[in-house]
N, C-alpha and C. Protein backbone atom coordinates (compact mmCIF):
# COMPACT_ATOMS: atom_id res chain seq x y z
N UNK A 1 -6.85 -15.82 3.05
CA UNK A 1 -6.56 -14.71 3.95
C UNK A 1 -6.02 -13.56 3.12
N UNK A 2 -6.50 -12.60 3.18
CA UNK A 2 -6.07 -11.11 2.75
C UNK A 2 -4.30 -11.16 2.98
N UNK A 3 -4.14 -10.56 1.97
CA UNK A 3 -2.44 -9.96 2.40
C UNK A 3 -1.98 -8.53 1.17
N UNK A 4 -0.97 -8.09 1.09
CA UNK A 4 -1.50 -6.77 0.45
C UNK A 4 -0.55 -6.89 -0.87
N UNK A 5 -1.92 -7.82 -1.74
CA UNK A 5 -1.02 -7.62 -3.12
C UNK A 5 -0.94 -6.68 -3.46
N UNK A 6 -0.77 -6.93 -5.22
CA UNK A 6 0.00 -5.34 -6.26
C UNK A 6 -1.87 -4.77 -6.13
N UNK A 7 -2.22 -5.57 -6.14
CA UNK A 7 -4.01 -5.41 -6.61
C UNK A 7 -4.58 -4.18 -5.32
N UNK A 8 -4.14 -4.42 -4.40
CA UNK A 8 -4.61 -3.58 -3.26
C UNK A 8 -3.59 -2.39 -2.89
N UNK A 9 -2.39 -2.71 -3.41
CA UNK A 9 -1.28 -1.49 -3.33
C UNK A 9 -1.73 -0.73 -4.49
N UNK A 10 -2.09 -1.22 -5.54
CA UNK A 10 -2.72 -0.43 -6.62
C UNK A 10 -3.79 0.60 -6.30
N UNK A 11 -5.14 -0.45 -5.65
CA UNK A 11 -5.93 0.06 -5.41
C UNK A 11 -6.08 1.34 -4.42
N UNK A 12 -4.91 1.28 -3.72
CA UNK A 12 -4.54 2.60 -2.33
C UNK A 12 -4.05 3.27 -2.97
N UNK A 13 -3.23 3.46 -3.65
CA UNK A 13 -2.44 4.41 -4.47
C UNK A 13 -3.73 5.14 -5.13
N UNK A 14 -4.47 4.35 -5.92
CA UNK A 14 -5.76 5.64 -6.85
C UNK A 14 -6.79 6.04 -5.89
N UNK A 15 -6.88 5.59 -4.79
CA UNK A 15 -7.96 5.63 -4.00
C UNK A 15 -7.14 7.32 -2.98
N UNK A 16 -5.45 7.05 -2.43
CA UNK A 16 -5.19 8.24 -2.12
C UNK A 16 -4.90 9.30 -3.23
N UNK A 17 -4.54 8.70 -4.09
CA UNK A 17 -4.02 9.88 -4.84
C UNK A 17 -5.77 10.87 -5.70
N UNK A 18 -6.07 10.08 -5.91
CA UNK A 18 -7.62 10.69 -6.78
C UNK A 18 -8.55 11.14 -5.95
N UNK A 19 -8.70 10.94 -4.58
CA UNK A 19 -9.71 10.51 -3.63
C UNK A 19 -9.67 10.89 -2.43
N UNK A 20 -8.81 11.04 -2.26
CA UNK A 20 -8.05 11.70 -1.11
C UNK A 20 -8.77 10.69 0.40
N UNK A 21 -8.77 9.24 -0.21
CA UNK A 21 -9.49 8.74 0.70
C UNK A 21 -8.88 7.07 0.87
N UNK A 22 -8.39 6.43 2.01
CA UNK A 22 -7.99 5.08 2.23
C UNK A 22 -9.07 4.06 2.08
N UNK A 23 -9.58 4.04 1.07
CA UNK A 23 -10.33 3.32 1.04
C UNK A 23 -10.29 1.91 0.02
N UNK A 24 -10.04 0.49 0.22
CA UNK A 24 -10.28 -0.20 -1.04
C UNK A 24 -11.56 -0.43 -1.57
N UNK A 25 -11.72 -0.43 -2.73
CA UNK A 25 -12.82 -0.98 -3.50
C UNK A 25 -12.98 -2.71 -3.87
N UNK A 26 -13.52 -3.17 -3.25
CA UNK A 26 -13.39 -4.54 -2.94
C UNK A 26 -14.01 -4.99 -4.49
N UNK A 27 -14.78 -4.67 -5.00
CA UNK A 27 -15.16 -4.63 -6.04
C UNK A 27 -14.08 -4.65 -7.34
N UNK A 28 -12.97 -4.51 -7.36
CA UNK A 28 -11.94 -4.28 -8.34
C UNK A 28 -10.92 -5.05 -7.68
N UNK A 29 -11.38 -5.29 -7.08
CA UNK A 29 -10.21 -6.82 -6.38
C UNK A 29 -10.61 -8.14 -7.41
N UNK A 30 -9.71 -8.86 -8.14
CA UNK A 30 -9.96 -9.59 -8.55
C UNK A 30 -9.36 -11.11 -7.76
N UNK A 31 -8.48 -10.94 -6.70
CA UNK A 31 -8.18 -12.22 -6.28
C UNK A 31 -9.42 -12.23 -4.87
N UNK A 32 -10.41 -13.27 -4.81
CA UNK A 32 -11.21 -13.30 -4.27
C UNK A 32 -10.34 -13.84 -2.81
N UNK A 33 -9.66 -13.98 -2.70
CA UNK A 33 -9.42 -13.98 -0.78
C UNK A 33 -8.57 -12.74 -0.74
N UNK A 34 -8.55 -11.82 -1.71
CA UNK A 34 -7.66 -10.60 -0.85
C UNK A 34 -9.08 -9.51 -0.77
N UNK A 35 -10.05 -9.71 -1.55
CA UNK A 35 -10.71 -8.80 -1.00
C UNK A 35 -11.44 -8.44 0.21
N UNK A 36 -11.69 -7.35 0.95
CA UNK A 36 -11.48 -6.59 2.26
C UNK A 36 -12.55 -6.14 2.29
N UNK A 37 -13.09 -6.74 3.25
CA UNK A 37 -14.23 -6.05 4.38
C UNK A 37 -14.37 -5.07 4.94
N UNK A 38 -12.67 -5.31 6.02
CA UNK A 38 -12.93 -4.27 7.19
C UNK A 38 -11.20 -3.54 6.44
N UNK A 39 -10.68 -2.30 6.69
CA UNK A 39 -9.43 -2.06 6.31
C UNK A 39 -9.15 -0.86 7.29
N UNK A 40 -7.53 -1.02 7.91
CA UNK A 40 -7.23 -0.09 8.37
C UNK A 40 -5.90 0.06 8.30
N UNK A 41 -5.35 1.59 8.64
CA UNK A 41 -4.17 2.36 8.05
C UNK A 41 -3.97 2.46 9.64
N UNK A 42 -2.09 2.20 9.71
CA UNK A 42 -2.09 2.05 11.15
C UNK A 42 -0.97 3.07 11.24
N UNK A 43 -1.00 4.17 12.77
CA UNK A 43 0.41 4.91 12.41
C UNK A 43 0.96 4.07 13.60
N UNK A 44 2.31 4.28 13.25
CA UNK A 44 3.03 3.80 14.81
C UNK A 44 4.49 4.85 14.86
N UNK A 45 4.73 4.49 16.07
CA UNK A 45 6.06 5.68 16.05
C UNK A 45 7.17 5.46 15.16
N UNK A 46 8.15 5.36 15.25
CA UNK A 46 9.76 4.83 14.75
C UNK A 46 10.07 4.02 15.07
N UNK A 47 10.14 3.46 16.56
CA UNK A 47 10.14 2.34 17.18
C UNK A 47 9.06 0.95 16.80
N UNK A 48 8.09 1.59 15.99
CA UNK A 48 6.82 0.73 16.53
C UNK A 48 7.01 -0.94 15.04
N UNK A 49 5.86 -1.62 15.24
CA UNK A 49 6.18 -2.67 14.25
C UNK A 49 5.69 -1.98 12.68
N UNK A 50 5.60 -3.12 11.47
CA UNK A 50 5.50 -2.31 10.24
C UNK A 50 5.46 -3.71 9.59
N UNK A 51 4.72 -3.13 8.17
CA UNK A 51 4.02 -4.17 7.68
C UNK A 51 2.51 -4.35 7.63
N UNK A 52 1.92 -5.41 7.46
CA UNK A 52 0.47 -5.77 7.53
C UNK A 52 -0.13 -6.90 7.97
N UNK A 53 -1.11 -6.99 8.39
CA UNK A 53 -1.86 -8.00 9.65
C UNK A 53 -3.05 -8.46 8.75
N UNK A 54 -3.28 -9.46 8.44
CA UNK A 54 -4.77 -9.89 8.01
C UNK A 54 -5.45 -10.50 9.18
N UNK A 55 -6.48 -10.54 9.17
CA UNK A 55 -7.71 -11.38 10.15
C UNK A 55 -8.74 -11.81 9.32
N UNK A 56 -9.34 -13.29 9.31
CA UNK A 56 -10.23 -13.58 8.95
C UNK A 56 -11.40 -14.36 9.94
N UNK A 57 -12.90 -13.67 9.75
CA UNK A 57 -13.81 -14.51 10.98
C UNK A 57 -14.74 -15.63 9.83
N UNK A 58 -14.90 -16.68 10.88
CA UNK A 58 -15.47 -17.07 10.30
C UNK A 58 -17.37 -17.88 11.10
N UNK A 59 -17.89 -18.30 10.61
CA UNK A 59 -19.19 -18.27 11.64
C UNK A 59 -19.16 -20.02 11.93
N UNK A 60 -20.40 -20.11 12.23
CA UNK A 60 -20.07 -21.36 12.67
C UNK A 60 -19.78 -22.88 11.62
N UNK A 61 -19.77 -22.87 10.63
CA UNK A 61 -20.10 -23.75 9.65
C UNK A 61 -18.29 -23.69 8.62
N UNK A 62 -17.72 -22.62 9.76
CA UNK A 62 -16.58 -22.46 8.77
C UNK A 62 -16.50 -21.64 7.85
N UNK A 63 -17.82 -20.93 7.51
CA UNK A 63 -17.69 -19.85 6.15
C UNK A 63 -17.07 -18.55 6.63
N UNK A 64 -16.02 -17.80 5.51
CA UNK A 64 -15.89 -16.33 5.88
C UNK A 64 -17.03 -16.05 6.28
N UNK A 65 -17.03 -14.84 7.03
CA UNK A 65 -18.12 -13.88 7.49
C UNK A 65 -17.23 -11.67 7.02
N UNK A 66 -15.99 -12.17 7.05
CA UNK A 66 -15.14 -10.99 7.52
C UNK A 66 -13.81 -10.77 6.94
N UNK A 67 -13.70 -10.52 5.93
CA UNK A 67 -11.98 -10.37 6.05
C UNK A 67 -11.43 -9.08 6.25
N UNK A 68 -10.34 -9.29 6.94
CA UNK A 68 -9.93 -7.63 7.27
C UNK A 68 -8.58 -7.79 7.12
N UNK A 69 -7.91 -6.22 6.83
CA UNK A 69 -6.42 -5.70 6.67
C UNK A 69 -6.07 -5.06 7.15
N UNK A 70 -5.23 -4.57 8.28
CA UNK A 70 -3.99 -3.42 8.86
C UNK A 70 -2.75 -3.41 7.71
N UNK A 71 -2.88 -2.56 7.70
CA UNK A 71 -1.24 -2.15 6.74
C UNK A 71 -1.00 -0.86 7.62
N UNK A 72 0.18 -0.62 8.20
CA UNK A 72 1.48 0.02 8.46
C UNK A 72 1.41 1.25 7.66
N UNK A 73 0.88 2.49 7.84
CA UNK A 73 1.28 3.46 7.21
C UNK A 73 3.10 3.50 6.09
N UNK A 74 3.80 3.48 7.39
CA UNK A 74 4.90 3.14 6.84
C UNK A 74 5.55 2.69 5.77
N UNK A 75 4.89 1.06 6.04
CA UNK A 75 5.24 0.04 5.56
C UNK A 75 4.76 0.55 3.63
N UNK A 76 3.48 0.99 3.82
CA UNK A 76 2.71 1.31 2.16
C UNK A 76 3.67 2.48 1.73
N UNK A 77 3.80 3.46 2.65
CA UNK A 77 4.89 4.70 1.67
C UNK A 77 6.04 4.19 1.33
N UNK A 78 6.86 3.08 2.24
CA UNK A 78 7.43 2.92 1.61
C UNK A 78 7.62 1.70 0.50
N UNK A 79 6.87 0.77 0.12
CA UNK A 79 5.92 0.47 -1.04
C UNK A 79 5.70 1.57 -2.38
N UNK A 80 4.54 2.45 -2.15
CA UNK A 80 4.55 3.18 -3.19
C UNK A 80 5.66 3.86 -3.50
N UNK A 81 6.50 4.60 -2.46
CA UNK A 81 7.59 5.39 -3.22
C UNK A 81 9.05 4.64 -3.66
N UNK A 82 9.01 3.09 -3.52
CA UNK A 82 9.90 2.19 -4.27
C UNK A 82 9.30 1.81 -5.65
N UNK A 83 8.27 2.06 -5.54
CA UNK A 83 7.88 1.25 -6.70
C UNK A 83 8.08 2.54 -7.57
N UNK A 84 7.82 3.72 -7.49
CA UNK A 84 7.97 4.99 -8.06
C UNK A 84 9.17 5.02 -8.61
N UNK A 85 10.00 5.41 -6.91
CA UNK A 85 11.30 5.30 -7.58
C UNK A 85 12.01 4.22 -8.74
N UNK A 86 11.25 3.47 -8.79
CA UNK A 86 12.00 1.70 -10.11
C UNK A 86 11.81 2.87 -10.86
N UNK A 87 9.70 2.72 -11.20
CA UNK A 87 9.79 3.24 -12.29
C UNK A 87 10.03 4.30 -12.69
N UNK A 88 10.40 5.35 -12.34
CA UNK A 88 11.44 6.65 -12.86
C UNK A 88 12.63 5.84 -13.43
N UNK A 89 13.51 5.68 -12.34
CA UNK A 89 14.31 4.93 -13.07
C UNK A 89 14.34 4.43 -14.31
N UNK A 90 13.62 3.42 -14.49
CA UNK A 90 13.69 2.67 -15.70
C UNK A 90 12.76 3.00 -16.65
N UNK A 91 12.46 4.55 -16.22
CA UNK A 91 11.49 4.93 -17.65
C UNK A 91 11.50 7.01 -17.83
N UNK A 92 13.12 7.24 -17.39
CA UNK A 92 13.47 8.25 -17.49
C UNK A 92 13.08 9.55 -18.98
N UNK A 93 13.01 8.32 -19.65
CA UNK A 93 12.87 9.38 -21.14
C UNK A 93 11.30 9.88 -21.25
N UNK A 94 10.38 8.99 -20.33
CA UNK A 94 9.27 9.64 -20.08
C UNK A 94 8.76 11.01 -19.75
N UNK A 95 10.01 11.37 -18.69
CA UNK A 95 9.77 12.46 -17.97
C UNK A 95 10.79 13.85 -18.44
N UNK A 96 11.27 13.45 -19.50
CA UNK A 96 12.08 14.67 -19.65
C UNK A 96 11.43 15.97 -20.14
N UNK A 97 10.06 15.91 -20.07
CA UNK A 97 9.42 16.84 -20.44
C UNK A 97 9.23 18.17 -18.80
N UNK A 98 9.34 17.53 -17.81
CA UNK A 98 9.35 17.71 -16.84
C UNK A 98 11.02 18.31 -16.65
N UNK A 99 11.10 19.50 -15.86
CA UNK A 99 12.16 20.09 -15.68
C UNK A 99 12.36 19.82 -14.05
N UNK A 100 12.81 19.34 -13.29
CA UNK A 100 13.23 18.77 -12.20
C UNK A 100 14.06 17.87 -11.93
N UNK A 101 14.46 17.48 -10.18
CA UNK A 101 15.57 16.70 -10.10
C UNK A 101 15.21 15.98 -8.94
N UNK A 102 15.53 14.87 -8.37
CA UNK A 102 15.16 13.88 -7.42
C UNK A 102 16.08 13.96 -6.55
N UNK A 103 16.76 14.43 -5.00
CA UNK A 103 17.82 14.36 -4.52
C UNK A 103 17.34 13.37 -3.13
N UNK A 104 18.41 12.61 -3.44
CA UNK A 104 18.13 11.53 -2.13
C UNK A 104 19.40 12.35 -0.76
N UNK A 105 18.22 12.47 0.32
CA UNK A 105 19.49 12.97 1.09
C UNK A 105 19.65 12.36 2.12
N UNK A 106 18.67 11.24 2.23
CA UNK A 106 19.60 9.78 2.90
C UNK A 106 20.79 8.95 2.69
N UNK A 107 21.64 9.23 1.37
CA UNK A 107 22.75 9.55 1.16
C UNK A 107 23.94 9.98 1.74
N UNK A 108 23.66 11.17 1.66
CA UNK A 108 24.32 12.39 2.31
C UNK A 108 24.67 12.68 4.13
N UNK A 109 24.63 11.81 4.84
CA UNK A 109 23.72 12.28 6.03
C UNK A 109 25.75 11.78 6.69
N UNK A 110 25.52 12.85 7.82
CA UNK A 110 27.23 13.09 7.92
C UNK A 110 27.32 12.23 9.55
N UNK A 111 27.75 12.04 9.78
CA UNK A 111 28.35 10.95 11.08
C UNK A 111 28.92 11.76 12.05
């Protein structure tokens, strides 16, 4: 059953960032039960659930026919921008070429 490894968080990340498109490439999936058939990006409100849903069909004999993924808008930003944030973190001397500053203002937030 599909579930959303580094392999497919990878793969969304170059697919939005280069591509401007949600799309996986099933083809560059190397764990053969995460690769994806059907895939969809789900919004939900604030209230709503978060995370990701796999489904798999299968025909009559028992073979896949289908695998599919929902992932949580949500759930992936906040995925990619943890994993960002590590690596800044722990690879600061990279970026000092870059003149900027990161302000978290979820922090800050007054009662």
């Amino acid at each position: 059953m599909p579930y959303l490894s580094e392999e497919i968080i990878y793969n969304l990340r170059n697919s939005l960032l280069h591509q401007s498109t949600p799309n996986i490439e099933k083809s560059t999936i190397h764990e053969s039960r995460c690769r994806v058939d059907k895939f969809e990006l789900v919004i939900t409100g604030e209230d709503g659930t978060n995370g990701d849903l796999s489904e798999v069909a299968y025909d009559k004999d028992m073979n896949i026919v289908q695998r599919g993924l929902k992932v949580h808008i949500s759930h992936l930003c906040y995925i990619l921008s943890t994993a960002a944030e590590d690596y800044y973190k722990n690879n600061k001397e990279k970026f000092d070429f870059i003149k900027y500053s990161i302000e978290d203002d979820r922090q800050k937030t007054i009662l």
